[in-house]
C-alpha atoms as a PDB file:
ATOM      1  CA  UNK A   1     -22.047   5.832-143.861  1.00  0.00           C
ATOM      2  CA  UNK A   2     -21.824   3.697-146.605  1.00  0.00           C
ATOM      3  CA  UNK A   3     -18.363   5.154-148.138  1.00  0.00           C
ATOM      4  CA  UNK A   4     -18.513   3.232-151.675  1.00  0.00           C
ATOM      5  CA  UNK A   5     -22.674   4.200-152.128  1.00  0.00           C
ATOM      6  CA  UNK A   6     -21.338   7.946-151.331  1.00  0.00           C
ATOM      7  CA  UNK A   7     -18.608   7.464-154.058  1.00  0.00           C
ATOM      8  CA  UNK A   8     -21.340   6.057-156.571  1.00  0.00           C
ATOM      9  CA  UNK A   9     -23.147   9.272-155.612  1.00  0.00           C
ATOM     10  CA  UNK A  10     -20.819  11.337-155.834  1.00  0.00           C
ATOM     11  CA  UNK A  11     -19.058  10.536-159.699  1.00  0.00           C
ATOM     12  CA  UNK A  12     -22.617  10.041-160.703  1.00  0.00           C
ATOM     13  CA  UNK A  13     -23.526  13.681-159.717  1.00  0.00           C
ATOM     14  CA  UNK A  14     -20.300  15.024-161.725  1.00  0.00           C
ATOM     15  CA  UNK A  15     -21.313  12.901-164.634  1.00  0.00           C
ATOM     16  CA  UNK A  16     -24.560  14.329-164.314  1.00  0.00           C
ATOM     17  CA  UNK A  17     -22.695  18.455-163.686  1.00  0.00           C
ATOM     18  CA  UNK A  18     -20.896  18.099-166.925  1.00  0.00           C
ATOM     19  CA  UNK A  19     -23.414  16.524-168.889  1.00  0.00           C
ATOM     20  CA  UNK A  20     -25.324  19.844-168.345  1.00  0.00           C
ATOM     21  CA  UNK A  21     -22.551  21.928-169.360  1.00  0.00           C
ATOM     22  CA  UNK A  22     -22.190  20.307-172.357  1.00  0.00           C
ATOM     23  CA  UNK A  23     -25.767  20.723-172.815  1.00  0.00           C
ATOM     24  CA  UNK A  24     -26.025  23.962-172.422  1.00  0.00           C
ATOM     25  CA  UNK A  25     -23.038  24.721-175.125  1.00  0.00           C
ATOM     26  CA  UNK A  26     -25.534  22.442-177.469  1.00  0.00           C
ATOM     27  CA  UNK A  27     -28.290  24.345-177.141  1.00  0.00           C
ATOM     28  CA  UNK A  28     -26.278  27.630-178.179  1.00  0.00           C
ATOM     29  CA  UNK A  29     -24.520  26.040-180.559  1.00  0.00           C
ATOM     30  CA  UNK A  30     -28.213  25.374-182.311  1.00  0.00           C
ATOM     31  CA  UNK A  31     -30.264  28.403-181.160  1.00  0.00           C
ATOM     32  CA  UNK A  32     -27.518  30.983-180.674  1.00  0.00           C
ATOM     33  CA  UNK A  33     -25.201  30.158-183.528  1.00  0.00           C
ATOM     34  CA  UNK A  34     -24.374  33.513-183.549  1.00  0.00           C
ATOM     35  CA  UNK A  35     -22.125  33.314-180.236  1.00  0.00           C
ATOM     36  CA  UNK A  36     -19.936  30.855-181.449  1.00  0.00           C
ATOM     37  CA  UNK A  37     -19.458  32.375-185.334  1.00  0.00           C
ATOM     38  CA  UNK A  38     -18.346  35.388-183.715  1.00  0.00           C
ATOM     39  CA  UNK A  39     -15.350  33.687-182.280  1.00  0.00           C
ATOM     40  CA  UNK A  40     -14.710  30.397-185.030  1.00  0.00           C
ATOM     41  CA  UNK A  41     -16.009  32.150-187.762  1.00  0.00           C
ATOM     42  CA  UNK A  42     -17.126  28.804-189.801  1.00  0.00           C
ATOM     43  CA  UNK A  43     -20.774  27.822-189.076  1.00  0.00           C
ATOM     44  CA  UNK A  44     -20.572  24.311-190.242  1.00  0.00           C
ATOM     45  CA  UNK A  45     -18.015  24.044-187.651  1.00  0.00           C
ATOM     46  CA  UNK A  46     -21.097  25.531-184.924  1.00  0.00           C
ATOM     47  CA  UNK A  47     -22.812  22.612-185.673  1.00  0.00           C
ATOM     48  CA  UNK A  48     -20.954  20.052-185.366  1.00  0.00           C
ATOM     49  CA  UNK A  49     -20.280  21.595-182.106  1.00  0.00           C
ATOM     50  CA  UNK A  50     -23.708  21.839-181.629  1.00  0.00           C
ATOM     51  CA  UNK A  51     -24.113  17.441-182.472  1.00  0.00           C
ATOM     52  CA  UNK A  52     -20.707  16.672-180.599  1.00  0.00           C
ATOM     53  CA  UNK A  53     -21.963  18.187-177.395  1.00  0.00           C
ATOM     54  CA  UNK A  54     -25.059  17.226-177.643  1.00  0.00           C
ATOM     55  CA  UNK A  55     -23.261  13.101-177.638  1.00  0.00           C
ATOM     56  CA  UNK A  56     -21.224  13.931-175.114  1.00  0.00           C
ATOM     57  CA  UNK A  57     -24.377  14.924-173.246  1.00  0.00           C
ATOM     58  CA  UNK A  58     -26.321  11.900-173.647  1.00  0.00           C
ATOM     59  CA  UNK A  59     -23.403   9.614-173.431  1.00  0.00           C
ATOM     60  CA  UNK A  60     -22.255  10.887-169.876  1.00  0.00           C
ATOM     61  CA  UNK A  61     -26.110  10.386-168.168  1.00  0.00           C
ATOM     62  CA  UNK A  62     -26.516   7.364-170.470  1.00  0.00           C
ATOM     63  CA  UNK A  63     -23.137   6.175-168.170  1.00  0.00           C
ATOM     64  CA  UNK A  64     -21.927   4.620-171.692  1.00  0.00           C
ATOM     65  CA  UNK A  65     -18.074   4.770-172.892  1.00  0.00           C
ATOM     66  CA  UNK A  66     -17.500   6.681-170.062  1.00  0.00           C
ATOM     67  CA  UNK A  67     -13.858   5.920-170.314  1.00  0.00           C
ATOM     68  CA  UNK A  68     -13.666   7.443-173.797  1.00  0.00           C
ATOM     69  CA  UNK A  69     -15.924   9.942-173.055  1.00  0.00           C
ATOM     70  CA  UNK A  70     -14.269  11.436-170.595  1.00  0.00           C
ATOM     71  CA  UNK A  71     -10.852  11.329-172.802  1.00  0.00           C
ATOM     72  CA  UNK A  72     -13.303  13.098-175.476  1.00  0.00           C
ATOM     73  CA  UNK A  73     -14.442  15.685-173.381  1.00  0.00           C
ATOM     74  CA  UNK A  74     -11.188  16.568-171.307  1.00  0.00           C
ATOM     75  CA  UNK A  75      -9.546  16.594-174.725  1.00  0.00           C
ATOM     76  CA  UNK A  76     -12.409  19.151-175.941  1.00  0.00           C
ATOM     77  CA  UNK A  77     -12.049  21.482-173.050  1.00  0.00           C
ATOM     78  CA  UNK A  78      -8.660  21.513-173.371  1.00  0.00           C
ATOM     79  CA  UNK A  79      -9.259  22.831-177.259  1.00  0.00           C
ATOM     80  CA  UNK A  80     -11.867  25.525-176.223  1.00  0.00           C
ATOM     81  CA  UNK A  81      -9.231  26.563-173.411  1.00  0.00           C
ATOM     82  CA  UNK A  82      -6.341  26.979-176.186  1.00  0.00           C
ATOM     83  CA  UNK A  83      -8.976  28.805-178.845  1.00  0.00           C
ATOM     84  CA  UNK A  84     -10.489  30.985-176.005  1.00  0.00           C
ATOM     85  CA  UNK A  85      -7.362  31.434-174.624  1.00  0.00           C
ATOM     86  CA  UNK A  86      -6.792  33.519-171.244  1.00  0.00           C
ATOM     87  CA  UNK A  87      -8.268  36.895-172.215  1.00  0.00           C
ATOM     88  CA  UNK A  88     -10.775  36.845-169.959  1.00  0.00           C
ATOM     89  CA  UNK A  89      -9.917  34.905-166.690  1.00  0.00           C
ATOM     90  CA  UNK A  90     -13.532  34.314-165.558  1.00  0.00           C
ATOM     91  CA  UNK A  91     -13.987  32.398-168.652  1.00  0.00           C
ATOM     92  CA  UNK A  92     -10.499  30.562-168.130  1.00  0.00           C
ATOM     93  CA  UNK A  93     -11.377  29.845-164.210  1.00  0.00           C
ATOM     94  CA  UNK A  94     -15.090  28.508-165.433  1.00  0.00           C
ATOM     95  CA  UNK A  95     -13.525  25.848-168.721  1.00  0.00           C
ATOM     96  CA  UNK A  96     -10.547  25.085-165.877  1.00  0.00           C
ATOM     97  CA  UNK A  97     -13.400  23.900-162.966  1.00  0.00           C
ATOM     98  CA  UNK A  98     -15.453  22.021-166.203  1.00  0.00           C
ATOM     99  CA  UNK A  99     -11.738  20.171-167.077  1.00  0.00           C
ATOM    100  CA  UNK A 100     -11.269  19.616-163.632  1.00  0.00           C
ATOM    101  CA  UNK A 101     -14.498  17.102-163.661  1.00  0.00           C
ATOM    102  CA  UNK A 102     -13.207  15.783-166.642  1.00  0.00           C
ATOM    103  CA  UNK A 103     -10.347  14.609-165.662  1.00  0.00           C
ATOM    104  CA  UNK A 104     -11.349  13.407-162.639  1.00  0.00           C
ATOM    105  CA  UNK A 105     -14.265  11.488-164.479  1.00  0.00           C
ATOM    106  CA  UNK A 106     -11.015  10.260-166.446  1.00  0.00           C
ATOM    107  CA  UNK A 107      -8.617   9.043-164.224  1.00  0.00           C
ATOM    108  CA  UNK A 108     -11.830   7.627-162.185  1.00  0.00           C
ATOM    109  CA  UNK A 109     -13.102   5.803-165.147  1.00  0.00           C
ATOM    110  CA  UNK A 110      -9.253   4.791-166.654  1.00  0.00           C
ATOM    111  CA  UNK A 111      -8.178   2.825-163.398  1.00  0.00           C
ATOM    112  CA  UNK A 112      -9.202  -0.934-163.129  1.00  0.00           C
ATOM    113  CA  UNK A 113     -12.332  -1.325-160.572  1.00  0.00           C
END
């Protein structure tokens, strides 16, 4: 077994994991606005959501700036962690495994090769 190929694989399927995540908050962000108002309250503020996660998206399986991406995004978890807070610990457990990618994504993309 080929350990660095399986290494390769392996960041490139968490790129790949998070990208869709922050897909899928996109695509609510633009075609259910509504579930995002309810907790920001400021719908300009949906949509920029909407456009930032969307970037981050294309940007992580575009393998581009993935050292500042990563920064972005683990930095952007981190925010909907402290707005959502710990209410519901489902929700906390779910953002915690997505920052948990992130950082790993980080510290993998912040070290020299």
């Amino acid at each position: 077994m080929n350990i660095g190929k399986v290494k390769t694989n392996s960041i490139m399927i968490l790129r790949f994991g998070l990208a869709l995540v922050f897909i899928a908050n996109s695509y609510v962000a633009f075609f259910h606005p509504d579930e995002f108002v309810a907790l920001i309250n400021n719908e300009l503020l949906v949509k920029f959501i909407g456009i930032s996660d969307a970037a981050v998206a294309i940007l992580l399986l575009l393998g581009v700036g993935l050292k500042y991406v990563s920064i972005y995004a683990t930095l952007w978890i981190l925010g909907v962690m402290a707005v959502i807070g710990i209410k519901e610990p489902v929700d906390f457990l779910e953002h915690f495994g997505f920052l948990s990618i992130a950082v790993f994504l980080l510290i993998n993309y912040s070290r020299p090769n």
